[in-house]
PDB file of N, CA and C in Angstrom:
ATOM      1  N   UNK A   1      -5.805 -53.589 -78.284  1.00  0.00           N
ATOM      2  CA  UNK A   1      -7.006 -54.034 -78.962  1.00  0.00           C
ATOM      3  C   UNK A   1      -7.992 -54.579 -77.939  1.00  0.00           C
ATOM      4  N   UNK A   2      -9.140 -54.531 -78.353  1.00  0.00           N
ATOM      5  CA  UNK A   2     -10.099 -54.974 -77.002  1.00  0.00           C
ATOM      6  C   UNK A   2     -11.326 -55.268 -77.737  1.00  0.00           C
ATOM      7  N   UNK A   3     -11.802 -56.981 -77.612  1.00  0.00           N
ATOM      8  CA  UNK A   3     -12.776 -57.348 -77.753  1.00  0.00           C
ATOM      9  C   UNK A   3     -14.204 -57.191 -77.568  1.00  0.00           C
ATOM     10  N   UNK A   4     -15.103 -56.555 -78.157  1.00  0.00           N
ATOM     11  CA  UNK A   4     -16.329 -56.290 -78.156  1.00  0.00           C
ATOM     12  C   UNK A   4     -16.966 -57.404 -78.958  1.00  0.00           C
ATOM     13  N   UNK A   5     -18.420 -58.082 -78.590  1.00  0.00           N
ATOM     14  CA  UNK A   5     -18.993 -58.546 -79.124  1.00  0.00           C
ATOM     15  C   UNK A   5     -18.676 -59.776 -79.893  1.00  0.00           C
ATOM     16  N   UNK A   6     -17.302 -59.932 -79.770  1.00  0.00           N
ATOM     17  CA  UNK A   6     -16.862 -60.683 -80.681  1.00  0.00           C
ATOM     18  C   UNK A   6     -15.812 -59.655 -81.970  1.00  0.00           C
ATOM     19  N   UNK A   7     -16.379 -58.683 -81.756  1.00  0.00           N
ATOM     20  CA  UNK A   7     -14.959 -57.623 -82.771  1.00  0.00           C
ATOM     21  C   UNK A   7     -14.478 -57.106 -82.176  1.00  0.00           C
ATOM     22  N   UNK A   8     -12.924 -56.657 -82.863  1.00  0.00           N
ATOM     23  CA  UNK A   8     -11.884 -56.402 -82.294  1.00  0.00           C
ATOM     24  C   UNK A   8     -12.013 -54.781 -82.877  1.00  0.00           C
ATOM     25  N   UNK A   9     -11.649 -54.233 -81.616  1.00  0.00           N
ATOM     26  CA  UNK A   9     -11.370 -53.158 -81.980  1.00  0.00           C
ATOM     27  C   UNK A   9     -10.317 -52.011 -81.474  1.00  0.00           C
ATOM     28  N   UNK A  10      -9.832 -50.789 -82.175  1.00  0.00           N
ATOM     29  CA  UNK A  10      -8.371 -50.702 -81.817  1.00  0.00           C
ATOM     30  C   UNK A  10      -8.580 -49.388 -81.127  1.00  0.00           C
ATOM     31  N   UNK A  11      -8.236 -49.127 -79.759  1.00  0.00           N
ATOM     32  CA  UNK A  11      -8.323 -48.092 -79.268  1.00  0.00           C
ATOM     33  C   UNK A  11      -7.342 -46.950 -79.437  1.00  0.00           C
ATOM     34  N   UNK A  12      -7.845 -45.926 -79.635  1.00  0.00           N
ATOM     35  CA  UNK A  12      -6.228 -45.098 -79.871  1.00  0.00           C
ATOM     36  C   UNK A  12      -6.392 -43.779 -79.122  1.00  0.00           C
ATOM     37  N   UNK A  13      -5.070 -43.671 -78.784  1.00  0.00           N
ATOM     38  CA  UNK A  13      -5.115 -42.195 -77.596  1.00  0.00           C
ATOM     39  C   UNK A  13      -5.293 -41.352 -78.358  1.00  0.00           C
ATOM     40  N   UNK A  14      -5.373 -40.389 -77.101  1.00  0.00           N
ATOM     41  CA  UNK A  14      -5.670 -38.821 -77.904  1.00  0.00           C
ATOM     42  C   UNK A  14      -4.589 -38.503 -78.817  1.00  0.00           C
ATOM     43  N   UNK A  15      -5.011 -38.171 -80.064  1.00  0.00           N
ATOM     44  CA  UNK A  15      -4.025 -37.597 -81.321  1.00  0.00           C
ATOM     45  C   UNK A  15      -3.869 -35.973 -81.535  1.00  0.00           C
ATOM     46  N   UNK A  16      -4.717 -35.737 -79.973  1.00  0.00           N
ATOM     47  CA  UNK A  16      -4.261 -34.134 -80.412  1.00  0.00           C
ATOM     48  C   UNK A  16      -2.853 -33.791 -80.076  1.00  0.00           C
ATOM     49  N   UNK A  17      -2.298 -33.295 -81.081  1.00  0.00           N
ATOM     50  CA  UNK A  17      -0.754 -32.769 -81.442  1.00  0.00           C
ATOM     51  C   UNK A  17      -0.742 -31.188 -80.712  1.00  0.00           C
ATOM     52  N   UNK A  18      -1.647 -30.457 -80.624  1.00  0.00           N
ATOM     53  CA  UNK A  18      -1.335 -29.378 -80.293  1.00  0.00           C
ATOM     54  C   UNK A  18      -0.925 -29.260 -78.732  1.00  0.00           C
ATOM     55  N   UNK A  19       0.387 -28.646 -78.338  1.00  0.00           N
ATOM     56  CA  UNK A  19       0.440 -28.873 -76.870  1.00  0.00           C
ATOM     57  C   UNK A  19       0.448 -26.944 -76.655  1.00  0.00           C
ATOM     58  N   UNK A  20       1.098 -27.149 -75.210  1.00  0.00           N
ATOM     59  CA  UNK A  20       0.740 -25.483 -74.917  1.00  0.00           C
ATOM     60  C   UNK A  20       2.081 -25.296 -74.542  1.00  0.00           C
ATOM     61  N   UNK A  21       1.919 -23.943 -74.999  1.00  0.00           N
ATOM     62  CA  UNK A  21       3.485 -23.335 -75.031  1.00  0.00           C
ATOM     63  C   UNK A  21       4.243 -23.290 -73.372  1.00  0.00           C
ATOM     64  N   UNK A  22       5.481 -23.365 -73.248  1.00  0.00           N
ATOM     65  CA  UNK A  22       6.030 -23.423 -72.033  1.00  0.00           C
ATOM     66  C   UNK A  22       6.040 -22.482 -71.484  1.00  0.00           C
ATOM     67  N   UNK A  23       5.700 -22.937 -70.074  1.00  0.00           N
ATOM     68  CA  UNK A  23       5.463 -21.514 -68.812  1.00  0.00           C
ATOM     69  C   UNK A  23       4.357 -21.032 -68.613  1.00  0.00           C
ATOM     70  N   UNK A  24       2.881 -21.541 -69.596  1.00  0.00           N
ATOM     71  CA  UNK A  24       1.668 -21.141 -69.622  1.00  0.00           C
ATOM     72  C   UNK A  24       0.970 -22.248 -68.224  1.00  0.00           C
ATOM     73  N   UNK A  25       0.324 -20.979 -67.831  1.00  0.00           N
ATOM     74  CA  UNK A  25       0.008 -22.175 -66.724  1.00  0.00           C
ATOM     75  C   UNK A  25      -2.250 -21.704 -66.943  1.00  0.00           C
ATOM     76  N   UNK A  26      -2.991 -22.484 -66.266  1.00  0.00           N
ATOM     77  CA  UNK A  26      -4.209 -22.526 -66.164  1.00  0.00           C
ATOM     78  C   UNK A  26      -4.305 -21.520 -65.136  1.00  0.00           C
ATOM     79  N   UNK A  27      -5.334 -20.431 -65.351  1.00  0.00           N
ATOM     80  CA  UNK A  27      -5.404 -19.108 -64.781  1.00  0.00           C
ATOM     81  C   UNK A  27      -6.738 -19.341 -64.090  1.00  0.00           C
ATOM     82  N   UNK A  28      -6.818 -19.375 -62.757  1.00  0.00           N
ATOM     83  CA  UNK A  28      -8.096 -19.752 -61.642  1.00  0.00           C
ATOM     84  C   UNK A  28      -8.813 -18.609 -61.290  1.00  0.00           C
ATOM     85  N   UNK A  29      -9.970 -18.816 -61.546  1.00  0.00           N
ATOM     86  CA  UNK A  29     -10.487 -17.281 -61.011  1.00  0.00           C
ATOM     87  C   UNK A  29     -10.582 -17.096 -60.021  1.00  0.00           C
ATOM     88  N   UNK A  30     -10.972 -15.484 -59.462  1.00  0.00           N
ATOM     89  CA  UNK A  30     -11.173 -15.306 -58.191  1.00  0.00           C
ATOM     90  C   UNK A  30     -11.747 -15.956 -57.333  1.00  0.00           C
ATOM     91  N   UNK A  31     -12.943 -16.255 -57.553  1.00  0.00           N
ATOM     92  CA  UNK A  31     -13.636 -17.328 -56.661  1.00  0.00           C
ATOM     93  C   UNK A  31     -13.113 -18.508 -56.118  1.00  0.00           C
ATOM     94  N   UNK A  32     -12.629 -19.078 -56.931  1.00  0.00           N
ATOM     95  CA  UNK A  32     -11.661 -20.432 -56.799  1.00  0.00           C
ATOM     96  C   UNK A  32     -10.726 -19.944 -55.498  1.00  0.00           C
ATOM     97  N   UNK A  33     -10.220 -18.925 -56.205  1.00  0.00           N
ATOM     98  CA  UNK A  33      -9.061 -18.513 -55.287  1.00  0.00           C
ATOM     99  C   UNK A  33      -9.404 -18.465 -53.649  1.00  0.00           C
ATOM    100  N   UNK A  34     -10.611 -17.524 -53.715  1.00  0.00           N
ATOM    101  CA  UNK A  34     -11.129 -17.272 -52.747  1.00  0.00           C
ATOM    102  C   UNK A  34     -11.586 -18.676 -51.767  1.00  0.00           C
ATOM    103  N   UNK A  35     -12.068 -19.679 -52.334  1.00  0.00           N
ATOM    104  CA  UNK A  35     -13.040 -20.668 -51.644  1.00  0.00           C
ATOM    105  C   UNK A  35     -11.483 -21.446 -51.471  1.00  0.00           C
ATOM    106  N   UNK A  36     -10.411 -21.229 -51.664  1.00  0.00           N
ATOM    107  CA  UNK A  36      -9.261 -22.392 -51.493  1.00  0.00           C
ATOM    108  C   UNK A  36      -8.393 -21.306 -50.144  1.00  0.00           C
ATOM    109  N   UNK A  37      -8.572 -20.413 -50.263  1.00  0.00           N
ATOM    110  CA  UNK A  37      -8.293 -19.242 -48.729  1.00  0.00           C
ATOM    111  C   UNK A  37      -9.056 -19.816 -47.728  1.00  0.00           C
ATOM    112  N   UNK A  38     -10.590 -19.388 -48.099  1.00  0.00           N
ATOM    113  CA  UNK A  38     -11.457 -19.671 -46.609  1.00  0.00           C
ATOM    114  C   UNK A  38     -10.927 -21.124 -46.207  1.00  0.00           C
ATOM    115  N   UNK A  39     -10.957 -22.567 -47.450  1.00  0.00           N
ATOM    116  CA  UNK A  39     -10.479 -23.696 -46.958  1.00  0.00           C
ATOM    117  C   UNK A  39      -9.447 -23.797 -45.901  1.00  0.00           C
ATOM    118  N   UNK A  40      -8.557 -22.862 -45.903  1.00  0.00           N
ATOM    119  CA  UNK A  40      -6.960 -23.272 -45.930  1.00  0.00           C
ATOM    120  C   UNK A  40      -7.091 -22.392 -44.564  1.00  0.00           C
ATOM    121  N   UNK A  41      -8.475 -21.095 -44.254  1.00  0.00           N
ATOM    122  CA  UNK A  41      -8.083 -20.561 -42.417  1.00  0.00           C
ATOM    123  C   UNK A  41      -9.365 -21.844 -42.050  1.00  0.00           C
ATOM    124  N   UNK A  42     -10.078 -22.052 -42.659  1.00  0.00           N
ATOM    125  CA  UNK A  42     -10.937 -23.266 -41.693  1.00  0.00           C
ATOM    126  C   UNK A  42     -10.212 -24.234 -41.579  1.00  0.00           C
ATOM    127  N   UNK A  43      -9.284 -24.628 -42.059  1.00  0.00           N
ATOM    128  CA  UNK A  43      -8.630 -26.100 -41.418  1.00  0.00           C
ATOM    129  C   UNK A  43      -7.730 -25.422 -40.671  1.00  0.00           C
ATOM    130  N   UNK A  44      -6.681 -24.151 -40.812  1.00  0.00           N
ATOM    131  CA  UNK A  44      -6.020 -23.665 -39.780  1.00  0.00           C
ATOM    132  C   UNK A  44      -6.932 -23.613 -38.499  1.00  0.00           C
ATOM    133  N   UNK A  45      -8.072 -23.394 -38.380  1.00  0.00           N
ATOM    134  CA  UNK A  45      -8.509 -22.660 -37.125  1.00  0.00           C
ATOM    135  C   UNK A  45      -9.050 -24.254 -36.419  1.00  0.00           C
ATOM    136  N   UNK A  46      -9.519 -25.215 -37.356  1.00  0.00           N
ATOM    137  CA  UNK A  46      -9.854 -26.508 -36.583  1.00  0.00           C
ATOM    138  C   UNK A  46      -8.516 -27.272 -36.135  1.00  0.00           C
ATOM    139  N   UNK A  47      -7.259 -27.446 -36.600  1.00  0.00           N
ATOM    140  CA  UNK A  47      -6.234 -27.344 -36.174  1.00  0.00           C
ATOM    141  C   UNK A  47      -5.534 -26.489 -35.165  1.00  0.00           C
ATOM    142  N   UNK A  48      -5.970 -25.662 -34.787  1.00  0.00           N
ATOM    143  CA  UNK A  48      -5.678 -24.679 -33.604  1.00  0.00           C
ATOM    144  C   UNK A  48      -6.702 -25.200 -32.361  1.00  0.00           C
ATOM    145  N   UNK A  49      -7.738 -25.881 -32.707  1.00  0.00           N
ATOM    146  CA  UNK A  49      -8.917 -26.042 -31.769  1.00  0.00           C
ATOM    147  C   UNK A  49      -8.511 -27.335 -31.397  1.00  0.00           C
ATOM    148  N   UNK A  50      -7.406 -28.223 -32.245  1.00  0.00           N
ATOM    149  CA  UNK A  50      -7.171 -29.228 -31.557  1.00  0.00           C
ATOM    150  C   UNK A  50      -6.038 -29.883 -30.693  1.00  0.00           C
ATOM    151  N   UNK A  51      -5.192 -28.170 -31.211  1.00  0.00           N
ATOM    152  CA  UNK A  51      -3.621 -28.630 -30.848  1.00  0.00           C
ATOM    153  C   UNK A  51      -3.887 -27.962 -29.866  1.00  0.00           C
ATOM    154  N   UNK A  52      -4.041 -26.585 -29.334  1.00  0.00           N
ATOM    155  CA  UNK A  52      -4.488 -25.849 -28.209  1.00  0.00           C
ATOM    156  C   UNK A  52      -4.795 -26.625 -26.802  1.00  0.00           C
ATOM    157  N   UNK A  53      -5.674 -27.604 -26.926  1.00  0.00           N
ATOM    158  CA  UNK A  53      -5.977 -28.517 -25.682  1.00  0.00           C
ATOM    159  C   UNK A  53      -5.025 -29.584 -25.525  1.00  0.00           C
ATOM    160  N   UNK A  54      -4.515 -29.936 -26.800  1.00  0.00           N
ATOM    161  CA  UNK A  54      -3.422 -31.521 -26.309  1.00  0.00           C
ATOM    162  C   UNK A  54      -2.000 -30.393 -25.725  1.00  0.00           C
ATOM    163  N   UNK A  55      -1.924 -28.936 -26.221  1.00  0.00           N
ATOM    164  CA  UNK A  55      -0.660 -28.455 -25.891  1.00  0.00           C
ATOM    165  C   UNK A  55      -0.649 -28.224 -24.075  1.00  0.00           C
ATOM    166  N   UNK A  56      -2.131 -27.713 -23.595  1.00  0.00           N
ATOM    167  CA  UNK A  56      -2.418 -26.803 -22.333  1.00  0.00           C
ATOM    168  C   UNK A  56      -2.415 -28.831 -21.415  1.00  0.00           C
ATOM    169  N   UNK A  57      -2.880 -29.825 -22.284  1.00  0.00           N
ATOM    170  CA  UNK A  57      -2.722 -31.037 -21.257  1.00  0.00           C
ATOM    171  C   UNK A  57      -1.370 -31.282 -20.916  1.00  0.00           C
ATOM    172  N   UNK A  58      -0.216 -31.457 -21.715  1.00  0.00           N
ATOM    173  CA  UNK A  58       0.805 -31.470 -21.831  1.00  0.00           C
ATOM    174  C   UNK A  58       1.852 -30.735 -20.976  1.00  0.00           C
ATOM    175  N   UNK A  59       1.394 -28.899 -21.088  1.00  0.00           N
ATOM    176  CA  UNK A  59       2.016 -28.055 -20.189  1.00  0.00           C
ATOM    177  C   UNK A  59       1.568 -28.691 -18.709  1.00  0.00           C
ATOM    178  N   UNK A  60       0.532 -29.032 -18.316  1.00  0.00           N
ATOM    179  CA  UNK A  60      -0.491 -28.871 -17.222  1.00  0.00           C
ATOM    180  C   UNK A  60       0.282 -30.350 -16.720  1.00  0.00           C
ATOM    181  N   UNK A  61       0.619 -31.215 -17.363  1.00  0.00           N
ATOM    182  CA  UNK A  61       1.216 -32.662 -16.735  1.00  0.00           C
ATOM    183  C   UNK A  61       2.878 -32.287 -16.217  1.00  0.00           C
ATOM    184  N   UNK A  62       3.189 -31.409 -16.743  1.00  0.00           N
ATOM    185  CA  UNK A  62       4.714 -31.166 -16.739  1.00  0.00           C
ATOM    186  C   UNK A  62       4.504 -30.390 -15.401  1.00  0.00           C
ATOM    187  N   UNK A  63       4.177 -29.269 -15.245  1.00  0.00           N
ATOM    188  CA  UNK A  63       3.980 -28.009 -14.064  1.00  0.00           C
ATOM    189  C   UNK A  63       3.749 -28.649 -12.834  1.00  0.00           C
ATOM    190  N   UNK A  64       4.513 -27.631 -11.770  1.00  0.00           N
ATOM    191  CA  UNK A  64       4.133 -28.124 -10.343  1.00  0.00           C
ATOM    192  C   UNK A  64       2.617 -27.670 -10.204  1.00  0.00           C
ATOM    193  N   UNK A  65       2.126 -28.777  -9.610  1.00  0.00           N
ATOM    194  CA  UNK A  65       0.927 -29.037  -8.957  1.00  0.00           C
ATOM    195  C   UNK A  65       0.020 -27.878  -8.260  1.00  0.00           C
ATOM    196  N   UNK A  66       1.074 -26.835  -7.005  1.00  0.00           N
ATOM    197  CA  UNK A  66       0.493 -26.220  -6.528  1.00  0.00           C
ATOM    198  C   UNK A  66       0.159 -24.712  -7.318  1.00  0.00           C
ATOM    199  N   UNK A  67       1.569 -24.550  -8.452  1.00  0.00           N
ATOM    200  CA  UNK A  67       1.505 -23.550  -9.102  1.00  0.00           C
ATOM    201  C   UNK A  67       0.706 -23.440 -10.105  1.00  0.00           C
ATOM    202  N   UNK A  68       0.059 -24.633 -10.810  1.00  0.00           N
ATOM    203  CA  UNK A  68      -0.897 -24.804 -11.971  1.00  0.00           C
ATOM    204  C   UNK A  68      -2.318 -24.737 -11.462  1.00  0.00           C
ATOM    205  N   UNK A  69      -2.411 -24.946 -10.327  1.00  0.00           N
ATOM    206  CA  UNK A  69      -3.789 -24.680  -9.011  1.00  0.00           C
ATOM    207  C   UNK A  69      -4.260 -23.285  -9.427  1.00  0.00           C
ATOM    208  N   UNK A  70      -3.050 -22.577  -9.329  1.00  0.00           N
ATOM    209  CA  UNK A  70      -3.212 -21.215  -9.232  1.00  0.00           C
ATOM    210  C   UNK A  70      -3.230 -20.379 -10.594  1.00  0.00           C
ATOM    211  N   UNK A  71      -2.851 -21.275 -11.459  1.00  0.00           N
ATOM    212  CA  UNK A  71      -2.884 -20.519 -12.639  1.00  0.00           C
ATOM    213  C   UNK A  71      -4.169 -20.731 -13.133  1.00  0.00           C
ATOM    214  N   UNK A  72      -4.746 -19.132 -14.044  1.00  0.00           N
ATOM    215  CA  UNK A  72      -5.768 -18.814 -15.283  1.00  0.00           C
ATOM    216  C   UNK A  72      -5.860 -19.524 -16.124  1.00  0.00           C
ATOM    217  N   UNK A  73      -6.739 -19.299 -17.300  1.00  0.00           N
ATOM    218  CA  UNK A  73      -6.329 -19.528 -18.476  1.00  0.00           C
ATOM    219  C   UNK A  73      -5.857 -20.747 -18.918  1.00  0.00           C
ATOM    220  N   UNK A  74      -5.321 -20.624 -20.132  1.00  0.00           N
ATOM    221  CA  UNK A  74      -4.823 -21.429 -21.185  1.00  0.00           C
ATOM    222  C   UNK A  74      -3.165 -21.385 -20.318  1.00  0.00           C
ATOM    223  N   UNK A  75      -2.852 -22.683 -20.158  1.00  0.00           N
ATOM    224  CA  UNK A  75      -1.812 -23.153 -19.878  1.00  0.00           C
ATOM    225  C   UNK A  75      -0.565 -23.164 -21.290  1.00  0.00           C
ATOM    226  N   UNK A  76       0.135 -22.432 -22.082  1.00  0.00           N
ATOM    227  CA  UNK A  76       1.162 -23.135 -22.939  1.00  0.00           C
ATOM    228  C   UNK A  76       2.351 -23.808 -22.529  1.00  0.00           C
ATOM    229  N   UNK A  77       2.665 -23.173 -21.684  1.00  0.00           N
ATOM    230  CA  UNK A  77       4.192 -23.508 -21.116  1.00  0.00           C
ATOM    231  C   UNK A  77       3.821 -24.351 -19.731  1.00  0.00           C
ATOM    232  N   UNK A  78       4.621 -25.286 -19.427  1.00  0.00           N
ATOM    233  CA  UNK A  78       4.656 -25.241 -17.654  1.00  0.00           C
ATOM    234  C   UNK A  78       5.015 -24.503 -16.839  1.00  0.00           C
ATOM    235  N   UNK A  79       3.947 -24.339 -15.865  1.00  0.00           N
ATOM    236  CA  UNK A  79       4.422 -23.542 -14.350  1.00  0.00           C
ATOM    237  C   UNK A  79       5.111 -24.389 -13.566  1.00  0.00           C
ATOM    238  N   UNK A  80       6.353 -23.880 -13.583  1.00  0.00           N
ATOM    239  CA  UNK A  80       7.244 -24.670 -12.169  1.00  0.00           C
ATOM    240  C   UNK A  80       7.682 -25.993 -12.788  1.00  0.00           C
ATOM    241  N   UNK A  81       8.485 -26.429 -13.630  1.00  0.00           N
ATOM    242  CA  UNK A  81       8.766 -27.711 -14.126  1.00  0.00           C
ATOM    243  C   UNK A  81       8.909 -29.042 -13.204  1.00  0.00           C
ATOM    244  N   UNK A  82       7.742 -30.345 -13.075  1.00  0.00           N
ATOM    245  CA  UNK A  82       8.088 -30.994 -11.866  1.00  0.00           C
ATOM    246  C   UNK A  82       7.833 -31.991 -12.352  1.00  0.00           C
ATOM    247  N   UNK A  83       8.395 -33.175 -11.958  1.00  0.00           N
ATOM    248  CA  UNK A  83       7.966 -34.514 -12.616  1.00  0.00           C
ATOM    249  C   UNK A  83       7.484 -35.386 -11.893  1.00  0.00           C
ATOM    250  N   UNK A  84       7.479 -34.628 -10.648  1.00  0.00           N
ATOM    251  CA  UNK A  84       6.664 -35.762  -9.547  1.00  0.00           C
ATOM    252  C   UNK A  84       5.542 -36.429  -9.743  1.00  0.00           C
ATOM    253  N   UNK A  85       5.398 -37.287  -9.263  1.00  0.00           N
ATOM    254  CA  UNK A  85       4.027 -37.725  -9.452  1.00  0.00           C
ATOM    255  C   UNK A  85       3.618 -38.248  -8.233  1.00  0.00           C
ATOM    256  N   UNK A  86       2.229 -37.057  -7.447  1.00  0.00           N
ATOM    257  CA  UNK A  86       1.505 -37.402  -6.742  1.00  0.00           C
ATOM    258  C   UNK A  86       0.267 -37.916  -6.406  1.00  0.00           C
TER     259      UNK A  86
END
C-alpha cells in the first residue's frame, strides 16, 4: 500500500495470466542480428590492437638482446630466451 496525498492506495502487479508456451523464444531480426556481429568483430579487432603490443613487449623483454636487434616485425614469441639484464 502506498500513501498518496494522504490516501492509501493499493498497488497491484501485473494480472496478466496469459504466459507463453515453453521453448518459444523472442525472434530478433536481421538487423539486430547484424549490428550485434559488427559489435562483437569491433571489439574483437580493438582487443587485438591491444593485446598485440603488450604480447610483442613481453616477447621483446624475454629475447636475447642481440637477436631481437635483428629481428622484423611483430615480435610474438622470444628470440633467443635470456633473462639477463643489461
Amino acid at each position: 500500500m502506498a500513501a498518496v496525498c494522504g490516501k492509501e492506495e493499493t498497488i497491484m502487479a501485473n494480472t496478466n495470466t496469459k504466459t507463453a508456451p515453453r521453448g518459444t523464444k523472442i525472434k530478433e531480426s536481421f538487423g539486430s542480428r547484424l549490428v550485434d556481429g559488427v559489435d562483437v568483430l569491433i571489439i574483437c579487432v580493438l582487443r587485438a590492437c591491444g593485446l598485440i603490443p603488450l604480447i610483442h613487449i613481453v616477447a621483446a623483454s624475454f629475447s636475447n638482446p642481440s637477436l631481437f636487434v635483428g629481428h622484423k616485425g611483430i615480435l610474438l614469441w622470444p628470440e633467443g630466451f635470456s633473462r639477463a639484464i643489461e
